[in-house]
Protein backbone atom coordinates (compact mmCIF):
# COMPACT_ATOMS: atom_id res chain seq x y z
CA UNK A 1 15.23 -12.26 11.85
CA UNK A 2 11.43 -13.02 11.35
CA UNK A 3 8.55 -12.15 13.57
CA UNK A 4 5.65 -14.60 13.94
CA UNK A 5 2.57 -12.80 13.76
CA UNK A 6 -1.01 -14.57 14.25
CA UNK A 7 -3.89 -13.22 13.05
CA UNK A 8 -7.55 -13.69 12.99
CA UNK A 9 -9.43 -13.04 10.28
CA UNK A 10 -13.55 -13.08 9.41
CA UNK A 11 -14.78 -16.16 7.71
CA UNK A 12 -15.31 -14.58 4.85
CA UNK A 13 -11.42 -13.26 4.02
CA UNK A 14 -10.26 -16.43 5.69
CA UNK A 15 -12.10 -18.61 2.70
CA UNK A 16 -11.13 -16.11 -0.14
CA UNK A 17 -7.38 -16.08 1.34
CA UNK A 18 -8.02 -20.00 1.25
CA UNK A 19 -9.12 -20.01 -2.21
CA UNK A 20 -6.58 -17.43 -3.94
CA UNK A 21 -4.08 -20.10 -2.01
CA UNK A 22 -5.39 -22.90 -4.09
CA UNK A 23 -5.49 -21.31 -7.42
CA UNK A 24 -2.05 -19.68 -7.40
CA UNK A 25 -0.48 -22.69 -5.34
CA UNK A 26 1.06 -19.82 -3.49
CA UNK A 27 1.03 -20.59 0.49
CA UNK A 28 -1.30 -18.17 2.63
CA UNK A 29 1.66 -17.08 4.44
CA UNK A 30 3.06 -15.03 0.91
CA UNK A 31 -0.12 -14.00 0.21
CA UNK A 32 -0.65 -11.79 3.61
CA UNK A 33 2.72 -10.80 3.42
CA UNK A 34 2.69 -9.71 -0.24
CA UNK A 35 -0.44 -8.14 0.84
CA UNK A 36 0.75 -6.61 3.94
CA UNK A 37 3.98 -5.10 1.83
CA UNK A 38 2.27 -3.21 -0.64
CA UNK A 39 -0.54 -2.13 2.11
CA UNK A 40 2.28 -0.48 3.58
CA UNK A 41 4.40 0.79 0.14
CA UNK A 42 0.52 2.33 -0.42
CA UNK A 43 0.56 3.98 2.98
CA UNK A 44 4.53 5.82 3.53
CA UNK A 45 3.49 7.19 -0.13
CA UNK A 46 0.11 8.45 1.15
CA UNK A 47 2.16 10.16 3.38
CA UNK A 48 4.55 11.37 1.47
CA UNK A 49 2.11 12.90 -1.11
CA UNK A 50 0.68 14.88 1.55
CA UNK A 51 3.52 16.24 2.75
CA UNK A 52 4.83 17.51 -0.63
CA UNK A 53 1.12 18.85 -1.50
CA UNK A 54 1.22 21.24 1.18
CA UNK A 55 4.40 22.36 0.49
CA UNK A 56 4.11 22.34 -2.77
CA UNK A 57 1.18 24.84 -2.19
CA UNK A 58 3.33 27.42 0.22
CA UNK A 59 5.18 28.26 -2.74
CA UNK A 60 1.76 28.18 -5.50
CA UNK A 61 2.18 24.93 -6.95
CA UNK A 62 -1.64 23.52 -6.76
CA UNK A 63 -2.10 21.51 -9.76
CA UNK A 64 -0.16 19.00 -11.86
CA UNK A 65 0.14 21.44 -14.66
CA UNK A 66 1.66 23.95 -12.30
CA UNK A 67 3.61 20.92 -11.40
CA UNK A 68 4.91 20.14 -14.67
CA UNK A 69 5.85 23.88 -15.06
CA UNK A 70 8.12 23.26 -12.04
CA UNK A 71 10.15 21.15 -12.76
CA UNK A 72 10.64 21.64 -16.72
């Protein structure tokens, strides 16, 4: 099933969106949802990260070297 979502964007993002369009000859559409996809990849692993850095912490893990220790 697909959504339909509209959007408005500033002038400015609108014409670079526009242009990007024309040199890839990918549609807009792809573009914002390419976009959109790794926006939110970016964000659940933001999330992740800080949920493992504070526990990783509790138990006196607080650099990557300590890290690396860990799990060798």
């Amino acid at each position: 099933m697909r959504t339909v979502l509209s959007v408005s964007l500033p002038e400015k993002i609108a014409s670079e969106l526009e242009r990007l369009a024309k040199q890839t000859g990918r549609n807009k559409s792809d573009i914002v949802k390419d976009s959109l996809s790794a926006y939110l990849w970016e964000a659940r692993l933001q999330g992740l990260r800080k949920k493992l850095e504070a526990k990783a912490k509790k138990v006196g893990v607080v650099s990557e070297e300590d890290a690396l220790k860990a799990v060798s």
